[in-house]
N, C-alpha and C. Protein backbone atom coordinates (compact mmCIF):
# COMPACT_ATOMS: atom_id res chain seq x y z
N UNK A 1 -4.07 3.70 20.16
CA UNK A 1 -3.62 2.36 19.79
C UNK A 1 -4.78 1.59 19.17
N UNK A 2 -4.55 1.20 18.21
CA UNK A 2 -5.14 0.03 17.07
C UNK A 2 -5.76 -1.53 18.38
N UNK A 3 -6.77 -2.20 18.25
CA UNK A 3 -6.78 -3.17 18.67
C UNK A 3 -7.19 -3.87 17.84
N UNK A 4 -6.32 -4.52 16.96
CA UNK A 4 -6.59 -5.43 15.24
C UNK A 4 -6.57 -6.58 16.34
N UNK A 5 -6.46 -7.02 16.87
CA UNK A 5 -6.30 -8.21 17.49
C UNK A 5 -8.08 -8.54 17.90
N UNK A 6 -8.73 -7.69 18.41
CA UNK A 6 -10.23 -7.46 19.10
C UNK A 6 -11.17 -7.00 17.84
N UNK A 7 -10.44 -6.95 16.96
CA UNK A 7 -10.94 -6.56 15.55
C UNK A 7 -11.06 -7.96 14.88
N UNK A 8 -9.94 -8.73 14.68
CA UNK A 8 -9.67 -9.79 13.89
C UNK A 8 -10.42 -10.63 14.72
N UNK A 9 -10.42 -10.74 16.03
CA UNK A 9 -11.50 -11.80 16.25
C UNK A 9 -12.95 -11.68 16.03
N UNK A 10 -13.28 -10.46 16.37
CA UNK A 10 -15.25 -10.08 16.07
C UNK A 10 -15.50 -10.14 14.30
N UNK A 11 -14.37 -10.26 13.85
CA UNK A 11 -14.83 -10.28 12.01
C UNK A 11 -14.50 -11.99 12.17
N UNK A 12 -13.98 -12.64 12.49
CA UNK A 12 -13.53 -14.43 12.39
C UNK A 12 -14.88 -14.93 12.56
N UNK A 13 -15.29 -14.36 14.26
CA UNK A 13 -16.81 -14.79 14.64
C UNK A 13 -17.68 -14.54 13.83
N UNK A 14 -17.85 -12.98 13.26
CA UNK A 14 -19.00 -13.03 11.58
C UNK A 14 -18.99 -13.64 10.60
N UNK A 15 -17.49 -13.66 10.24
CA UNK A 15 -17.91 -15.02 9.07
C UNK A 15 -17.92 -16.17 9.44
N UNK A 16 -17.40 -16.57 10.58
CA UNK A 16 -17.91 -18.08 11.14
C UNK A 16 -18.97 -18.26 10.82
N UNK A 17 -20.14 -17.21 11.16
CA UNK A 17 -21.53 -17.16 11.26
C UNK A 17 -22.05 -17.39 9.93
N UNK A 18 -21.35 -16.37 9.17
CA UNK A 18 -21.75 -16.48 7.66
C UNK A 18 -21.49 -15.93 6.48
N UNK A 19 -20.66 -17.10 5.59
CA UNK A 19 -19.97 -16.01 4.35
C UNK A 19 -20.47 -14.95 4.12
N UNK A 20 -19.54 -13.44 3.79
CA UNK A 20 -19.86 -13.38 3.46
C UNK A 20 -19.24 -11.94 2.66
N UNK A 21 -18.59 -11.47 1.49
CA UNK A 21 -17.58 -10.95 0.76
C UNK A 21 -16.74 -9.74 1.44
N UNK A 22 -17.68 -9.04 2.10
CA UNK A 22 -17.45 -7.67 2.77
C UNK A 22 -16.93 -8.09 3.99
N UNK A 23 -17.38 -8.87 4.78
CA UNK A 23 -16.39 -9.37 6.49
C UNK A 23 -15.07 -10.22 5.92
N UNK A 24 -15.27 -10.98 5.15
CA UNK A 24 -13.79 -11.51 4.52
C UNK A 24 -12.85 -10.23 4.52
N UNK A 25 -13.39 -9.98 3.50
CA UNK A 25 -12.26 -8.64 2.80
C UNK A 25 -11.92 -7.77 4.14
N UNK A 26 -12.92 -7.06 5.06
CA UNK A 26 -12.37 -6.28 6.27
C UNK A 26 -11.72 -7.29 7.76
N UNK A 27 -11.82 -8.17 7.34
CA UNK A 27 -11.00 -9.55 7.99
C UNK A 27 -9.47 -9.16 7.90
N UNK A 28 -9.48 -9.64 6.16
CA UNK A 28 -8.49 -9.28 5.76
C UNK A 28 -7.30 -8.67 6.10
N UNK A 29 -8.33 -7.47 5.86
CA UNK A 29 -7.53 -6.10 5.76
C UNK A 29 -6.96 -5.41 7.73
N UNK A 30 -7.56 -6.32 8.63
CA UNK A 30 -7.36 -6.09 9.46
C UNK A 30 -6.12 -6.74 9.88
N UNK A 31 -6.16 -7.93 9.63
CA UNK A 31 -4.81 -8.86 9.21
C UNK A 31 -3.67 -8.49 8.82
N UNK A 32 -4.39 -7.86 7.28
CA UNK A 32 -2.73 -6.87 6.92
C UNK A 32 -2.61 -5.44 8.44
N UNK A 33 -3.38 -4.79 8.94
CA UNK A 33 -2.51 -3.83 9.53
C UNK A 33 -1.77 -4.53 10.62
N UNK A 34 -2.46 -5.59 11.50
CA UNK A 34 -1.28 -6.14 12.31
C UNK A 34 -0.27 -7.16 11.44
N UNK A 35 0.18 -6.61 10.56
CA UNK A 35 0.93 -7.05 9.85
C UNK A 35 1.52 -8.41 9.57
N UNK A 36 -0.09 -9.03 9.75
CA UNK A 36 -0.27 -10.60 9.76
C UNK A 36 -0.45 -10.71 7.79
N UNK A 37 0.64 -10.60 7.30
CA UNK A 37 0.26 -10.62 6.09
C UNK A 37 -0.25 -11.78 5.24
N UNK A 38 0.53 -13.16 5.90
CA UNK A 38 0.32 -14.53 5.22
C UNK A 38 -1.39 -15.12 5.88
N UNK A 39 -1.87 -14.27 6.75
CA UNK A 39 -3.33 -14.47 7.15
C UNK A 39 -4.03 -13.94 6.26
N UNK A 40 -3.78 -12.46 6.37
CA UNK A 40 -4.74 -11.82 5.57
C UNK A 40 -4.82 -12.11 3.90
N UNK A 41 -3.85 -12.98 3.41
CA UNK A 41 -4.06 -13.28 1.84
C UNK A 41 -4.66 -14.74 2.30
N UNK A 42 -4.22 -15.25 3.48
CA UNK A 42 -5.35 -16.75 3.15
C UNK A 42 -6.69 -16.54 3.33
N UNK A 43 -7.41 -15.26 3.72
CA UNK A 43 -8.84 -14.55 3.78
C UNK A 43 -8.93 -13.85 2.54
N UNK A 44 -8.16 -13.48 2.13
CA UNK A 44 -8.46 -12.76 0.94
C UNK A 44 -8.44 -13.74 -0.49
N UNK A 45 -7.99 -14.61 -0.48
CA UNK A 45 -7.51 -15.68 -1.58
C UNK A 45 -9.13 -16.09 -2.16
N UNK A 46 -9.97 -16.21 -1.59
CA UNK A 46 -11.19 -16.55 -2.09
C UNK A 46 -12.09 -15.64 -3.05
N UNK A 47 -11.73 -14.54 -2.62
CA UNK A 47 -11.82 -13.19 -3.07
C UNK A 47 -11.35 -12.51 -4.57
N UNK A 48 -9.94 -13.41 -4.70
CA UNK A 48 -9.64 -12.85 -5.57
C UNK A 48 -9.58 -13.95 -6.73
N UNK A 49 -10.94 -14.69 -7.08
CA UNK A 49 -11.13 -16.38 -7.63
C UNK A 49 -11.62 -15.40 -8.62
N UNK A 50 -12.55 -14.63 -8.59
CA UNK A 50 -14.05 -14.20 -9.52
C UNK A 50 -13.84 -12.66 -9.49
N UNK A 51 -13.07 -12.14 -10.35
CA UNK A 51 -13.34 -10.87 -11.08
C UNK A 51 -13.20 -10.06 -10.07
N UNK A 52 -12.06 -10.15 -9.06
CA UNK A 52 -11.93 -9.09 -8.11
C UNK A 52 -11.85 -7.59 -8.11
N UNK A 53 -12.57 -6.71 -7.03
CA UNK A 53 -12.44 -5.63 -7.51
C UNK A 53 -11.40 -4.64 -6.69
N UNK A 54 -10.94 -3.36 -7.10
CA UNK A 54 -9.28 -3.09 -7.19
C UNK A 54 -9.00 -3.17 -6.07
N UNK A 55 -10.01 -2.63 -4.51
CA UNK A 55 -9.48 -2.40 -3.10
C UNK A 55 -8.85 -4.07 -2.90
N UNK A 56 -10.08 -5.03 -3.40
CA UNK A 56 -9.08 -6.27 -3.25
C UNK A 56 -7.90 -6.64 -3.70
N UNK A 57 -7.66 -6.71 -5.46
CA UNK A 57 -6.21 -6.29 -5.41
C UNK A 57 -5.74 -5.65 -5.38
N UNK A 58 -5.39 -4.25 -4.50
CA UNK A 58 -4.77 -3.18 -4.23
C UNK A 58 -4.25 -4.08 -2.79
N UNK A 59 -5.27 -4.48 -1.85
CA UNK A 59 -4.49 -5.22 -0.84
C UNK A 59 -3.88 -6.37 -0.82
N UNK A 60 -4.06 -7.21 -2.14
CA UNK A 60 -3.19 -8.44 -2.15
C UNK A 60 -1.95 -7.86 -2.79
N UNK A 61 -1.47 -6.85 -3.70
CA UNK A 61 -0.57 -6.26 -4.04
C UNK A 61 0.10 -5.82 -2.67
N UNK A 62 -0.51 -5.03 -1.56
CA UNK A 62 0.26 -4.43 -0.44
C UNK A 62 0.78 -5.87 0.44
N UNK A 63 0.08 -6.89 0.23
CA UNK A 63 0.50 -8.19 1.62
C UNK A 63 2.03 -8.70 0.47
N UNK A 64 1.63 -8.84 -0.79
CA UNK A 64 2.82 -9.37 -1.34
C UNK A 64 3.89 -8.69 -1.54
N UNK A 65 4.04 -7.05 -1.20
CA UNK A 65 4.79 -6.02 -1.16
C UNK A 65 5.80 -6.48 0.38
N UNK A 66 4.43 -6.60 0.73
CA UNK A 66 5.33 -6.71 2.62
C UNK A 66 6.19 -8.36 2.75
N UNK A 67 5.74 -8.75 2.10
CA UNK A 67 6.10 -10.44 2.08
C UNK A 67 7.59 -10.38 1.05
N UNK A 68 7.64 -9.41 0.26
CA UNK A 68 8.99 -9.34 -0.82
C UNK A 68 8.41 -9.93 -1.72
N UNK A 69 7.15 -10.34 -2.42
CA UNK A 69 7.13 -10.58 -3.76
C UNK A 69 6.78 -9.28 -4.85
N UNK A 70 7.81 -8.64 -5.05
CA UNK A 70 7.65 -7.50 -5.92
C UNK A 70 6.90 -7.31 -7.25
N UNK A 71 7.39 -8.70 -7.63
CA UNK A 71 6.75 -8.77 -9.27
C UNK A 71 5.09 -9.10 -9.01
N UNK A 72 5.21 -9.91 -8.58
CA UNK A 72 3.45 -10.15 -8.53
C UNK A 72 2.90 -9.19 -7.55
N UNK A 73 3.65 -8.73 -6.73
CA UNK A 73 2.52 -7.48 -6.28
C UNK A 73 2.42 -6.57 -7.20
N UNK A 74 3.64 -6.10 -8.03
CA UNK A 74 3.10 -4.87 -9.31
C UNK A 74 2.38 -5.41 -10.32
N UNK A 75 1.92 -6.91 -10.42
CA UNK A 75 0.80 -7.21 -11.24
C UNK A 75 -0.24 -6.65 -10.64
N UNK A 76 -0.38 -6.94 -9.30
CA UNK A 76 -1.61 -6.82 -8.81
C UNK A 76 -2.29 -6.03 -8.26
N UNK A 77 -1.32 -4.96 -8.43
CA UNK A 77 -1.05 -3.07 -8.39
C UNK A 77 -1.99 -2.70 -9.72
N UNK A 78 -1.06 -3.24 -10.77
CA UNK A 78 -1.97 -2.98 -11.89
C UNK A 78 -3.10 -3.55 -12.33
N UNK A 79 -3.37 -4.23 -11.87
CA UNK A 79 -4.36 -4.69 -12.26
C UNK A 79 -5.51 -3.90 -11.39
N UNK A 80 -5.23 -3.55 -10.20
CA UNK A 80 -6.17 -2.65 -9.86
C UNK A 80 -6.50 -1.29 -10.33
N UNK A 81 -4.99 -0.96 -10.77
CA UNK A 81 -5.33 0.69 -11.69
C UNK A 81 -5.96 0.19 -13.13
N UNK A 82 -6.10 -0.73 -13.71
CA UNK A 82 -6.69 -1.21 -15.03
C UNK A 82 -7.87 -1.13 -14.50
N UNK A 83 -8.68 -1.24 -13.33
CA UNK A 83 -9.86 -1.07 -12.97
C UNK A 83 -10.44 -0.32 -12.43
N UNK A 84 -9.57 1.12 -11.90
CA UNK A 84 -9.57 2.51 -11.70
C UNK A 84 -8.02 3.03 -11.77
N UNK A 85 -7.95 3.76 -12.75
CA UNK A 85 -6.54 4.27 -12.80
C UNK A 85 -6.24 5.15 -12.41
N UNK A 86 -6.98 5.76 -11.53
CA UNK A 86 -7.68 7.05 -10.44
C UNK A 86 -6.82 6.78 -9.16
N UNK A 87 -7.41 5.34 -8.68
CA UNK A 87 -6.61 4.58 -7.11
C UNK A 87 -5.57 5.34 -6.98
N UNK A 88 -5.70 6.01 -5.73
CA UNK A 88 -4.70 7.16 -5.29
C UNK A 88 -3.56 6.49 -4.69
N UNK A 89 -4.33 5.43 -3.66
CA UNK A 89 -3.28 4.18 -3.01
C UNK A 89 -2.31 2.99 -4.05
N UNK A 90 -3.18 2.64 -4.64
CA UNK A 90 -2.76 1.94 -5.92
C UNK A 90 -1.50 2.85 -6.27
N UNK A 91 -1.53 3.62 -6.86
CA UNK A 91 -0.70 4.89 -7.72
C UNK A 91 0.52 4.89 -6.15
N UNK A 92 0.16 5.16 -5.52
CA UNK A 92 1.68 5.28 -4.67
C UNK A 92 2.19 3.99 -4.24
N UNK A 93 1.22 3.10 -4.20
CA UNK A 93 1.80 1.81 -3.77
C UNK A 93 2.44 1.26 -5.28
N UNK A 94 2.25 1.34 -5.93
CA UNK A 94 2.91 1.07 -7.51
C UNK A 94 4.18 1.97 -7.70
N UNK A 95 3.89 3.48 -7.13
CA UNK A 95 5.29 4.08 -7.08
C UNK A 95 6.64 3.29 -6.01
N UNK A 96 6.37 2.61 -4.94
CA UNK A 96 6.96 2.40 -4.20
C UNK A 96 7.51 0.98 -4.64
N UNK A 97 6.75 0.21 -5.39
CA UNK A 97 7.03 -1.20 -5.92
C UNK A 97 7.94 -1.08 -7.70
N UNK A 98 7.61 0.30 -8.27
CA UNK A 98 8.94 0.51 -8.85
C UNK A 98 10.01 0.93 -8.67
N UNK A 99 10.18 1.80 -7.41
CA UNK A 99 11.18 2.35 -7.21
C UNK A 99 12.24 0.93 -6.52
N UNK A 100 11.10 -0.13 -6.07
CA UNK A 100 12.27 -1.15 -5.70
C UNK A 100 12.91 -1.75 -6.69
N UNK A 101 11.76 -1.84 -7.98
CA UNK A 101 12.76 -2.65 -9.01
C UNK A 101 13.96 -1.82 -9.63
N UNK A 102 13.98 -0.32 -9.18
CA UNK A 102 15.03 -0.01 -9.40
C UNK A 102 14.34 1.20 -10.87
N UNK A 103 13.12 0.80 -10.81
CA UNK A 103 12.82 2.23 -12.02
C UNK A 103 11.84 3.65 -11.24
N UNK A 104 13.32 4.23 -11.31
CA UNK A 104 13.27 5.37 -10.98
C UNK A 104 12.20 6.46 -11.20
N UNK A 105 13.06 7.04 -12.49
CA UNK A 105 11.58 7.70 -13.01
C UNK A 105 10.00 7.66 -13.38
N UNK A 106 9.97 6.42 -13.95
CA UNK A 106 8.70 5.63 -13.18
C UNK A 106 8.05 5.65 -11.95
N UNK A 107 8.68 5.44 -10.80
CA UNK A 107 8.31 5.24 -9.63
C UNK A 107 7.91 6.81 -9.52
N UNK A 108 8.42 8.14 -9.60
CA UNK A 108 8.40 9.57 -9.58
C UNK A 108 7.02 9.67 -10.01
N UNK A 109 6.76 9.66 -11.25
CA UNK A 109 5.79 9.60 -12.13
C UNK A 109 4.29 9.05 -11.27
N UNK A 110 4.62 8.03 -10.71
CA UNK A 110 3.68 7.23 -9.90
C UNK A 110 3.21 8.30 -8.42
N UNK A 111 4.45 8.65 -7.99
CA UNK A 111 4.24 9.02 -6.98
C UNK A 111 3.77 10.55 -6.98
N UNK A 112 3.77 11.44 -7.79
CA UNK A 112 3.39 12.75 -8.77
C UNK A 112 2.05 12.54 -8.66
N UNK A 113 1.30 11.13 -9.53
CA UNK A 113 0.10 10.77 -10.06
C UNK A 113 -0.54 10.92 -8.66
N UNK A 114 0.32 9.91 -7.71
CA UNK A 114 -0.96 9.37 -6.33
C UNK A 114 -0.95 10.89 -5.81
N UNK A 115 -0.29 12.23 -5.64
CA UNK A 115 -0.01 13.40 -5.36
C UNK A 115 -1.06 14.33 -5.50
N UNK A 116 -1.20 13.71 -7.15
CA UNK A 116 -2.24 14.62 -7.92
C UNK A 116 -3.80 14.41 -7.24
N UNK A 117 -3.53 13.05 -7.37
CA UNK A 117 -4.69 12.46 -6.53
C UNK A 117 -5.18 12.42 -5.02
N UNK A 118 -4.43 13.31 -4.04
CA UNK A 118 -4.74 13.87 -3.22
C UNK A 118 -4.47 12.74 -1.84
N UNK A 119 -3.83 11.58 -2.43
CA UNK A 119 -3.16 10.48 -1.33
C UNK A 119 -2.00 11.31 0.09
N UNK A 120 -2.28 10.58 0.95
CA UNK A 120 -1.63 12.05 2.15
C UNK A 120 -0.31 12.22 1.61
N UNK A 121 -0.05 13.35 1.48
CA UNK A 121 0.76 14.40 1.13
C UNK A 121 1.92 13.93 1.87
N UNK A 122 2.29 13.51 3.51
CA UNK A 122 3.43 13.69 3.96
C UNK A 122 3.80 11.92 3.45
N UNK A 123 3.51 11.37 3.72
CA UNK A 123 3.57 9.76 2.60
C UNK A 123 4.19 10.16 1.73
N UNK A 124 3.39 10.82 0.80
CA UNK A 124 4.17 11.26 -0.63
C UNK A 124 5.22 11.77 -0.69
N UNK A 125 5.23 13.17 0.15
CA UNK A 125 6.53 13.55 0.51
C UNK A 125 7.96 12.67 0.64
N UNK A 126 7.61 11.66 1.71
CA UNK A 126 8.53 10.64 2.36
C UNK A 126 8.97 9.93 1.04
N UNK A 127 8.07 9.43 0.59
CA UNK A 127 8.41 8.47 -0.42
C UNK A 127 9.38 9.29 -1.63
N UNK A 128 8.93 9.64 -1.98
CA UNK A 128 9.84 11.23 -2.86
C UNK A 128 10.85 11.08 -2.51
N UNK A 129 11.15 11.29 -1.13
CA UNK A 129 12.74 11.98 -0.73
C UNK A 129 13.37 10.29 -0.50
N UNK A 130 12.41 9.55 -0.25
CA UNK A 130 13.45 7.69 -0.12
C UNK A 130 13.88 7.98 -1.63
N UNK A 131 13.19 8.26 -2.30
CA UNK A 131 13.89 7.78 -3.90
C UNK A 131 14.95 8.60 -4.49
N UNK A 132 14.92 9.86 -3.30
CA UNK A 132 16.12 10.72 -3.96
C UNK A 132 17.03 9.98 -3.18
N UNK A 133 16.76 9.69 -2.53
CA UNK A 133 17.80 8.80 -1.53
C UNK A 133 18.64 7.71 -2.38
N UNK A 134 17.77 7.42 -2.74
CA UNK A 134 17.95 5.91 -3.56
C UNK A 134 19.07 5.93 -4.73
N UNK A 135 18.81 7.13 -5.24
CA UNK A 135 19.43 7.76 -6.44
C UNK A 135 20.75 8.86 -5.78
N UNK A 136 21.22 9.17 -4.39
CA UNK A 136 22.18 9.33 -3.81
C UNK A 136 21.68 11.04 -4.12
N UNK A 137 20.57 11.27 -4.65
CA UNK A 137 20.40 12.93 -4.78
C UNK A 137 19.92 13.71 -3.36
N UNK A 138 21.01 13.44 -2.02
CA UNK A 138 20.73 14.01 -0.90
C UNK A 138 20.09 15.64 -0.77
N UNK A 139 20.74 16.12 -1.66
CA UNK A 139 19.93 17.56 -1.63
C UNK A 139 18.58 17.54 -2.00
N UNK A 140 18.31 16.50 -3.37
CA UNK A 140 16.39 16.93 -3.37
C UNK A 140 15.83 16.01 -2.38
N UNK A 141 16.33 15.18 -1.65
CA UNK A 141 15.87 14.69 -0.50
C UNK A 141 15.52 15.39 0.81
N UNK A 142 16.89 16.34 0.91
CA UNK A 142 16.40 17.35 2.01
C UNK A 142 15.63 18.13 1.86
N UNK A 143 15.24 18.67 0.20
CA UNK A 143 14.67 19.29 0.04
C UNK A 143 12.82 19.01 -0.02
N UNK A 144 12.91 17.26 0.50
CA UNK A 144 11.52 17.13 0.41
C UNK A 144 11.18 17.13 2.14
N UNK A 145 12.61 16.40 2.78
CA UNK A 145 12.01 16.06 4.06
C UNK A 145 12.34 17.31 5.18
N UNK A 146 12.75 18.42 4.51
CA UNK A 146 13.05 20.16 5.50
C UNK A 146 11.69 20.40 5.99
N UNK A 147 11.05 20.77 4.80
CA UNK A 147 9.40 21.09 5.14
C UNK A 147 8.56 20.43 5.83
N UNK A 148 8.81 19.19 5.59
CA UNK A 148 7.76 17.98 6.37
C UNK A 148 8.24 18.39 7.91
N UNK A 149 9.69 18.20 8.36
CA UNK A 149 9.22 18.05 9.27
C UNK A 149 9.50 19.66 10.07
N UNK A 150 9.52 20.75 9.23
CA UNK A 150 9.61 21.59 10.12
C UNK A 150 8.15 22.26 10.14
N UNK A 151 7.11 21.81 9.77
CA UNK A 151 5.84 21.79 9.91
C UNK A 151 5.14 20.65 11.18
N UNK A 152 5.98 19.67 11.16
CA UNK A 152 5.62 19.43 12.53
C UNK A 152 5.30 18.27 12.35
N UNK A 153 5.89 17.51 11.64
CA UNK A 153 5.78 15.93 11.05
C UNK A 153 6.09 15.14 12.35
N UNK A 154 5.03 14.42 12.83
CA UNK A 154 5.53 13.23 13.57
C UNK A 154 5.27 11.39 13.50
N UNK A 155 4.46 11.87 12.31
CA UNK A 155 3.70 10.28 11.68
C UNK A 155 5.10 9.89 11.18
N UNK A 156 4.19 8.15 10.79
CA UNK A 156 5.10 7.06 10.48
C UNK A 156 6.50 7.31 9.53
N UNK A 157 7.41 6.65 9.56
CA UNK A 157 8.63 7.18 8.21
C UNK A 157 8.12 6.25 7.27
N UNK A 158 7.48 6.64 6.11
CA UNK A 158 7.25 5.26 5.39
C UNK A 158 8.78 5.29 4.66
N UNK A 159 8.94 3.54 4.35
CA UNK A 159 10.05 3.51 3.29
C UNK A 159 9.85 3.16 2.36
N UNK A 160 10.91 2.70 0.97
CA UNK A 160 10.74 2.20 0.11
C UNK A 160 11.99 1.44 -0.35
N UNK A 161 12.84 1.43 0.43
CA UNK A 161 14.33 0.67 0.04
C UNK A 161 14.34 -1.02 0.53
C-alpha cells in the first residue's frame, strides 16, 4: 500500500521550507496518485507559466484526463510529445484521450506507438481490447484480454470509456 498521504505531507513541509521546481512537481504528482487531482494542478500550475517540460505536461494532461477535460488534456498530451515524441506515457495517454473523442484508429496508432516504446505491455494490452470494446469488435477484444490474463494478470483494469 501507497502512503501518498505521508508523502504529500513531507513534500508540503519541503517546499514550505523552500521553492523549489523538483518538490513542487513530485508534490504534485503525488497528489495526482491519491487521486487528488484539483490539488495536484494547483502545485503544478506554477510550473507550467515558463516553458514547461513534457513530464510536466504529460501530468497536467493526466489530472485534466481524470477531471473530464478531454480537449485540453490532448493539448497538453501534445504538447509534451512536441517535446519528446518518444514519451512512451504521453503516447498511451494520448491513445486513451483519442479513443474518448471517439477516434478510433488514431487512438490504435497511439497505442501501437506507446507499445513500440516499451510502456507496460499489460496497460497496453487493456487499453487495446477497451477500444475493441468500444468499436463492439468483442472477438479482437478477447483476443487481447485471453492472454493477459491467462498468464496471470492481476494488476489494475485500466479503462478508457
Amino acid at each position: 500500500m501507497n502512503d501518498f498521504q505521508g508523502l504529500i505531507k513531507l513534500y508540503r513541509e519541503k517546499l514550505n521550507r523552500k521553492e523549489d521546481a523538483k518538490t513542487r512537481y513530485i508534490l504534485a504528482s503525488h497528489y495526482h496518485s491519491a487521486m487528488d487531482y484539483e490539488s495536484s494542478r494547483y502545485y503544478l500550475a506554477p510550473l507550467l507559466v515558463d516553458n514547461p517540460d513534457e513530464d510536466i505536461l504529460l501530468l497536467e494532461g493526466k489530472n485534466l484526463l481524470e477531471q473530464g477535460h478531454i480537449a485540453e488534456a490532448l493539448d497538453r498530451v501534445r504538447a509534451a510529445l512536441n517535446k519528446n515524441f518518444e514519451n512512451r506515457e504521453a503516447l498511451n495517454t494520448q491513445g486513451v484521450l483519442l479513443a474518448q473523442q471517439g477516434n478510433y484508429l488514431a487512438a490504435k496508432v497511439s497505442f501501437d506507438k506507446a507499445r513500440t516504446h516499451f510502456v507496460d505491455e499489460d496497460k497496453v494490452i487493456n487499453n487495446l481490447a477497451m477500444l475493441a470494446i468500444m468499436q463492439e469488435d468483442y472477438p479482437t477484444a478477447r483476443g487481447y484480454l485471453a492472454p493477459l490474463y491467462a498468464r496471470g494478470y492481476t494488476g489494475k483494469i485500466y479503462y478508457i470509456i
